[in-house]
N, C-alpha and C. Protein backbone atom coordinates (compact mmCIF):
# COMPACT_ATOMS: atom_id res chain seq x y z
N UNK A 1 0.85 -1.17 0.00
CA UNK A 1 0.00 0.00 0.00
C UNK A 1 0.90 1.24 0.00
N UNK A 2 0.41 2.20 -0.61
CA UNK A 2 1.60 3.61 -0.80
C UNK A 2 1.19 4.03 0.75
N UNK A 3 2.72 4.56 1.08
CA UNK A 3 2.50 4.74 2.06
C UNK A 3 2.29 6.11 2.61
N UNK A 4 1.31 7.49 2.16
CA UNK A 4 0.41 8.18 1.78
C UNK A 4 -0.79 7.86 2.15
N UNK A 5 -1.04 6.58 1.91
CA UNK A 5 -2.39 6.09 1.98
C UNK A 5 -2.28 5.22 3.64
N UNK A 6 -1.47 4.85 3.55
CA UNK A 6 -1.29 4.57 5.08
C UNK A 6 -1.16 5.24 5.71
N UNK A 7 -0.44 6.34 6.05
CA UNK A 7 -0.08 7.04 6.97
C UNK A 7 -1.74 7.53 7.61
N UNK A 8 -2.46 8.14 5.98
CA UNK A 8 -3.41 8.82 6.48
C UNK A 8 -4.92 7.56 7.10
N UNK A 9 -4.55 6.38 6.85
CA UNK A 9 -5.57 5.56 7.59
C UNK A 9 -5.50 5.57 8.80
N UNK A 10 -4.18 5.66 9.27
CA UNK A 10 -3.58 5.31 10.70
C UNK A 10 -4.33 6.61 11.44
N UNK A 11 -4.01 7.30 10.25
CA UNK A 11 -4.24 9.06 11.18
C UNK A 11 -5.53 8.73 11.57
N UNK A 12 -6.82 8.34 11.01
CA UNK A 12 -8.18 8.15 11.20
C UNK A 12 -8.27 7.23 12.08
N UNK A 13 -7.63 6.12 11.88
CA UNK A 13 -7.76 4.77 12.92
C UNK A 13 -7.66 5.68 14.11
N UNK A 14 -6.44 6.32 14.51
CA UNK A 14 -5.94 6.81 15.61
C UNK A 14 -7.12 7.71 16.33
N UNK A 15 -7.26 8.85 15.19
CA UNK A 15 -8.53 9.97 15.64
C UNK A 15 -9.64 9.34 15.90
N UNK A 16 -10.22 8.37 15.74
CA UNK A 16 -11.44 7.84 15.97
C UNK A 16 -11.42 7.15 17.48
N UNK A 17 -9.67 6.12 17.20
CA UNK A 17 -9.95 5.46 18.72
C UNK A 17 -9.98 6.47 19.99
N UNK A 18 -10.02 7.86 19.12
CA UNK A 18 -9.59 8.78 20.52
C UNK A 18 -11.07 9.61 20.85
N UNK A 19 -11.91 9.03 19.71
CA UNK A 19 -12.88 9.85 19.61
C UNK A 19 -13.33 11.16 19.37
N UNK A 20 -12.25 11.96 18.52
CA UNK A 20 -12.09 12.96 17.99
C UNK A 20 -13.00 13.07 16.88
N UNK A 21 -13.65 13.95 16.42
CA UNK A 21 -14.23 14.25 14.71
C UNK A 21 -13.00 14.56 14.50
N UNK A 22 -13.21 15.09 12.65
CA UNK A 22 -12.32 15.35 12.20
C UNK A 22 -11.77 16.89 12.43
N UNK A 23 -13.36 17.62 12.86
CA UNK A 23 -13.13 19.15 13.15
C UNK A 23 -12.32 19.28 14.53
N UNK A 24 -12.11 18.68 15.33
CA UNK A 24 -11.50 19.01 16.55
C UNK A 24 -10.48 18.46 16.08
N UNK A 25 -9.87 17.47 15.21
CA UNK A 25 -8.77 17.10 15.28
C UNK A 25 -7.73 18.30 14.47
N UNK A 26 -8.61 18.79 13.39
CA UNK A 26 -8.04 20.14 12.34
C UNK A 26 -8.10 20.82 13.39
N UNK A 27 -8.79 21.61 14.09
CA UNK A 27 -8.84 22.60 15.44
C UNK A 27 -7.34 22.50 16.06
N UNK A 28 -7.32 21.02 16.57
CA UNK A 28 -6.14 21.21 17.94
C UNK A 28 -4.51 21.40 16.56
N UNK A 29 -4.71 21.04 15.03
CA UNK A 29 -3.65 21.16 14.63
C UNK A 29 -3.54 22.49 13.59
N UNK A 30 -4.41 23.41 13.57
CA UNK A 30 -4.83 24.89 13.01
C UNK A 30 -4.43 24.19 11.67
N UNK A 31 -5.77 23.09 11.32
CA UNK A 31 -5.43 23.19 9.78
C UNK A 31 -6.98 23.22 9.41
N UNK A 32 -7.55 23.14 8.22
CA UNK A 32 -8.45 23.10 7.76
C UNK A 32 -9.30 22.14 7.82
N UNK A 33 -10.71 21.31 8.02
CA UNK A 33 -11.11 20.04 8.48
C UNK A 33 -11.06 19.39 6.65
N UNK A 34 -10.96 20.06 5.32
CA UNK A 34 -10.98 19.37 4.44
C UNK A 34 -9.38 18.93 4.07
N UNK A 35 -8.73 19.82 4.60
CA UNK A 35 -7.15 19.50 4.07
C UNK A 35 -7.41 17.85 5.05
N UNK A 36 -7.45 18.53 6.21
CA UNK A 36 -7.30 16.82 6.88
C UNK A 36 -7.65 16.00 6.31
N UNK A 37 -9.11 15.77 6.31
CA UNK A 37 -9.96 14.58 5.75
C UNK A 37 -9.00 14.66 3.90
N UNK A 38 -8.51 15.00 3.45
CA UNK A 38 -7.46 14.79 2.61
C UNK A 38 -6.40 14.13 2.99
N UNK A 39 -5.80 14.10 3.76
CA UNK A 39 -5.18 13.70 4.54
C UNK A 39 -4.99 12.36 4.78
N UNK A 40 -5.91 12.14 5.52
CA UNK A 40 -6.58 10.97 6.03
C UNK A 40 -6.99 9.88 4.84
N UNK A 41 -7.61 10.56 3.75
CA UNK A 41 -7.83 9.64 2.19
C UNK A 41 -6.53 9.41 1.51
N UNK A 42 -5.31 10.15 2.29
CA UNK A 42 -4.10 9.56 1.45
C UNK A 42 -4.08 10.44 0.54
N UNK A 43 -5.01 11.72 -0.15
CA UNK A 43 -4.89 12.32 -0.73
C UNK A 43 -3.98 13.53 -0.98
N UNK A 44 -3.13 13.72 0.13
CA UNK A 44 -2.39 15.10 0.67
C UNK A 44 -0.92 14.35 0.61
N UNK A 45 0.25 14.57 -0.12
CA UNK A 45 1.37 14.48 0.31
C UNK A 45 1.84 15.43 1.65
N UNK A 46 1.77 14.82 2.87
CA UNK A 46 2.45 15.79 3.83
C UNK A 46 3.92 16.18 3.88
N UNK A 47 4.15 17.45 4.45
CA UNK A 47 5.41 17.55 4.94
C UNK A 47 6.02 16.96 6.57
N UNK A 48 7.11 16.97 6.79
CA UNK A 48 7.18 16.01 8.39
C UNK A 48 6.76 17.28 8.96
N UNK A 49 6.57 18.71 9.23
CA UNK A 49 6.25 19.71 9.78
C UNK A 49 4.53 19.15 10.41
N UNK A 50 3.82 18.97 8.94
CA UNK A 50 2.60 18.97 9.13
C UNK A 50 2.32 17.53 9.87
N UNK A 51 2.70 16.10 9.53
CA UNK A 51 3.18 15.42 10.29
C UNK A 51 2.82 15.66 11.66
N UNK A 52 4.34 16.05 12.36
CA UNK A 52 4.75 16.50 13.74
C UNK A 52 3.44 17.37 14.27
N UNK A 53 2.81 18.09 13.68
CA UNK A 53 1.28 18.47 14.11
C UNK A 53 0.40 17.68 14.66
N UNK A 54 0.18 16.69 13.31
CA UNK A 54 -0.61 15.66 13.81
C UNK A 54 -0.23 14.93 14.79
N UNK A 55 1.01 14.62 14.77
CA UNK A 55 1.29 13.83 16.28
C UNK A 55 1.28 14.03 17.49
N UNK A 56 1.58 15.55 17.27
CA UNK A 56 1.63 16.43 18.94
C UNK A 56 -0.36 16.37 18.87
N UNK A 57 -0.84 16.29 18.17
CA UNK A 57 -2.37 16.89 18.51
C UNK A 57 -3.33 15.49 18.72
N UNK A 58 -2.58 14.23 18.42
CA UNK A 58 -3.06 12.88 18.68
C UNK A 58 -2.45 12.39 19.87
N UNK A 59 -1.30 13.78 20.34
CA UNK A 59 -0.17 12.82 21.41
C UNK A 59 0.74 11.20 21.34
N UNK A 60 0.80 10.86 20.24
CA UNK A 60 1.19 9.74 19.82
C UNK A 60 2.73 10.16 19.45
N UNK A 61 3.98 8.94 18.83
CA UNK A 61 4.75 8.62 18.30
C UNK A 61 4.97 8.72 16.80
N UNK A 62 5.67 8.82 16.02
CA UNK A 62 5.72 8.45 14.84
C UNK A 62 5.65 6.97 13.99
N UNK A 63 6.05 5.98 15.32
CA UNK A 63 5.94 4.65 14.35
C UNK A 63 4.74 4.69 14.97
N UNK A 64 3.52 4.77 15.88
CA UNK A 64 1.78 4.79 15.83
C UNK A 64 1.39 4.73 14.25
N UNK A 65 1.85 5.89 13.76
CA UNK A 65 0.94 6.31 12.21
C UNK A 65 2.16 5.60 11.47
N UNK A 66 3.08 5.74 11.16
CA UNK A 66 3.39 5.01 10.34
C UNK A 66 3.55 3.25 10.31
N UNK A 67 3.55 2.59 11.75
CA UNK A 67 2.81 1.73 11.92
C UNK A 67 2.63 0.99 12.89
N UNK A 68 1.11 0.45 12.76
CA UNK A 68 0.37 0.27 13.87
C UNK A 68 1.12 -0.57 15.02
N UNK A 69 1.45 -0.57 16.13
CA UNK A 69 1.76 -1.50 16.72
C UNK A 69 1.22 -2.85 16.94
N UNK A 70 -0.54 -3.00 16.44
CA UNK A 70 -1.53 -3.71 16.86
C UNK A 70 -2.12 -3.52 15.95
N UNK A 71 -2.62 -4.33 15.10
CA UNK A 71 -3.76 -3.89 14.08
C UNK A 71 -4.98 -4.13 14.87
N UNK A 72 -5.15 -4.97 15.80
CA UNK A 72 -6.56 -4.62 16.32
C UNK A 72 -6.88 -3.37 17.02
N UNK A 73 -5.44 -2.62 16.92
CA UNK A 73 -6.22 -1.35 17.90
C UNK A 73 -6.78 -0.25 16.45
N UNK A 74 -6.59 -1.06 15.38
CA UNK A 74 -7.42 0.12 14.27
C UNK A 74 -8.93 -0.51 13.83
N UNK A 75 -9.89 0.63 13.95
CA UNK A 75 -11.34 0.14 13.64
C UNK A 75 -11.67 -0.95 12.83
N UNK A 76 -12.30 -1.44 13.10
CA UNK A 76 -12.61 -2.80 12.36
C UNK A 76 -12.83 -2.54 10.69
N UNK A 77 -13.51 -1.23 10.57
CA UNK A 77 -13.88 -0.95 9.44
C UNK A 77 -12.23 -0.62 8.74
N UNK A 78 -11.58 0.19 9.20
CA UNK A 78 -9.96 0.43 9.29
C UNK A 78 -9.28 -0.52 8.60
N UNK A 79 -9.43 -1.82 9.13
CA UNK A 79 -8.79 -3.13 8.83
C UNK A 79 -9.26 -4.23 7.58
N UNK A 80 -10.49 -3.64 7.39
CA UNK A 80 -11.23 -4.07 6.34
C UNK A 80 -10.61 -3.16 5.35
N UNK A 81 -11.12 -1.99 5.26
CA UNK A 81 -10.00 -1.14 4.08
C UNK A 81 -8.53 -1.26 3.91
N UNK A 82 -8.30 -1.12 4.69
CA UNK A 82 -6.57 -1.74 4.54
C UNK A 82 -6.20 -3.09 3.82
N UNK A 83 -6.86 -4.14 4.32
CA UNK A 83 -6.68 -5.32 3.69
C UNK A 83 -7.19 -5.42 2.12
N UNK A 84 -8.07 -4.65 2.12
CA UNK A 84 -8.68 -4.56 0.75
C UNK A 84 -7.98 -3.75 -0.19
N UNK A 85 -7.25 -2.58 0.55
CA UNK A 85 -6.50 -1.99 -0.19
C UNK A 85 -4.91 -2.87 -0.54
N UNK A 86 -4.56 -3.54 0.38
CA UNK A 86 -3.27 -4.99 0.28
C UNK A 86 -3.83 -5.50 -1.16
N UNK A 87 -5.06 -5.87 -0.78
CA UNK A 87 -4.73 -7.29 -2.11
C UNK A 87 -5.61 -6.58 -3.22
N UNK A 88 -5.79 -5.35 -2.97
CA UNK A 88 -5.67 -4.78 -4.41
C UNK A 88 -4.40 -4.10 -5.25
N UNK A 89 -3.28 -4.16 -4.17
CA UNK A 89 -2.35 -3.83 -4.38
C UNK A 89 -1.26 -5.11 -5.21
N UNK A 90 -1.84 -5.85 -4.54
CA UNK A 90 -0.90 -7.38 -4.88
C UNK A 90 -1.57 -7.51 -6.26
N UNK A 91 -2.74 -7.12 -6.57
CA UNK A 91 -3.29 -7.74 -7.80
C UNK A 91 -2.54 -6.90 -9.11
N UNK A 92 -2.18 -5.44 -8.72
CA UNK A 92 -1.77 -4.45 -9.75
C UNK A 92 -1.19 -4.82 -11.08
N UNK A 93 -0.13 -5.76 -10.91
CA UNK A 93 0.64 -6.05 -12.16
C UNK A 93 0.24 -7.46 -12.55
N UNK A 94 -0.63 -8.06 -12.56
CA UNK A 94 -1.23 -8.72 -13.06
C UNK A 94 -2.17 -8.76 -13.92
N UNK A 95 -1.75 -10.17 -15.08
CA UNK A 95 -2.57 -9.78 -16.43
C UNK A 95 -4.15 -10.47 -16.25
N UNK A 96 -4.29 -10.31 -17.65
CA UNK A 96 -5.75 -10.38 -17.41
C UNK A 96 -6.25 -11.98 -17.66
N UNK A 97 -5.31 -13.41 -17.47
CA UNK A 97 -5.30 -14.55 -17.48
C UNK A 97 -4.76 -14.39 -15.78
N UNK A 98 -4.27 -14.15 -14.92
CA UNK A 98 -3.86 -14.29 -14.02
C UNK A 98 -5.21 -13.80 -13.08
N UNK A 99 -5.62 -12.61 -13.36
CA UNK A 99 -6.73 -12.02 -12.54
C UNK A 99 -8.46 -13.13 -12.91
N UNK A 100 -8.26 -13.72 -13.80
CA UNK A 100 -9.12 -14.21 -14.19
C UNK A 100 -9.34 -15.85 -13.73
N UNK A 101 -8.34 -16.35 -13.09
CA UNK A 101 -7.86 -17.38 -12.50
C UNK A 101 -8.09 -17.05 -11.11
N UNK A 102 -7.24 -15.79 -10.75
CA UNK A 102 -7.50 -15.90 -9.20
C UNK A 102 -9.17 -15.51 -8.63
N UNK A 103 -9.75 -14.97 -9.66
CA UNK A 103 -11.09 -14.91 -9.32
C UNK A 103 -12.07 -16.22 -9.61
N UNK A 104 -11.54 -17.28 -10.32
CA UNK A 104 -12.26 -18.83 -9.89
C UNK A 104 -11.84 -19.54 -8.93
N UNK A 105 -10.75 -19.13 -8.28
CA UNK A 105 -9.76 -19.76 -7.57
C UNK A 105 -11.00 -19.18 -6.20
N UNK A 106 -11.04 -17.87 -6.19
CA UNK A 106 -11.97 -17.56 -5.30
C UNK A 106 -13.17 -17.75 -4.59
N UNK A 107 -13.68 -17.60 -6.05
CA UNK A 107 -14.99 -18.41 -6.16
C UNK A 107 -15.19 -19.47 -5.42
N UNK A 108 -14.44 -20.85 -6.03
CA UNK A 108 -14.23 -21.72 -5.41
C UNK A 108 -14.28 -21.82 -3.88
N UNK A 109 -13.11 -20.77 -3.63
CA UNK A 109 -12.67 -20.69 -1.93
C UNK A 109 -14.01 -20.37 -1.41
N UNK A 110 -14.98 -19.38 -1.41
CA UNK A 110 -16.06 -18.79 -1.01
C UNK A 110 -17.05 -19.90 -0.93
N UNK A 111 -17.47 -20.73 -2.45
CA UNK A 111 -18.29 -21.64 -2.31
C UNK A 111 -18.29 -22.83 -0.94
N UNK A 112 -17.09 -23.15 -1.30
CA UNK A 112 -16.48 -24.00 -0.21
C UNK A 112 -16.29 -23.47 1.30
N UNK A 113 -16.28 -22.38 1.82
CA UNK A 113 -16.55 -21.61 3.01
C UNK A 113 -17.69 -21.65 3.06
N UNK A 114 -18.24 -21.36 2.25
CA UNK A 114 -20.24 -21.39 2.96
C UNK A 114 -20.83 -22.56 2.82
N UNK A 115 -20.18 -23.37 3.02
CA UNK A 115 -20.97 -25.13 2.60
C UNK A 115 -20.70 -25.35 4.01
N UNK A 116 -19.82 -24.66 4.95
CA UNK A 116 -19.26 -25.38 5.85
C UNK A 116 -19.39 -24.53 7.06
């Protein structure tokens, strides 16, 4: 996963387990609540300045956001996107006989999970 796109999941995982919106979290770091939520979508290349904001205003570390110590401490929903974003990542350079395989291969797997 680019890690852009991680950083800013973590940032959300983090703000949520703290129970922050996104407006108090832009508040405590005097940025804008859409730059954030940019941010947060991976959409914003940060600088470490802006960074170091977010961290002083989550009170956290730098390996927190860049990575998790615990993946269960990121929202369930968190962990679902992430993983989904993994093996859409793994799929990227793959042709269109390969993607077409691993989706009967799937199939399969699924059928066979719900029989059981």
């Amino acid at each position: 996963m680019d890690l852009t796109k991680r950083v800013g999941m973590n940032i959300r995982a983090i703000r949520k387990s703290q129970n922050l919106t996104i407006d108090e979290l832009a508040e405590k770091c005097d940025f804008q609540s859409p730059y954030l939520s940019d941010v947060e979508r991976g959409e914003r290349n940060i600088t470490l300045q802006t960074l170091n904001k977010i961290l002083d205003a989550l009170n956290v570390g730098p390996g927190k956001i860049l990575i998790p110590e615990n993946v269960s401490e990121l929202e369930t929903t968190d962990i679902r996107e992430e993983l989904i974003q993994l093996f859409l990542s793994m799929l990227e350079d793959k042709n269109e006989d390969d993607l077409r395989m691993l989706l009967n291969v799937s199939n399969e797997i699924f059928k066979t999970y719900k029989k059981n």
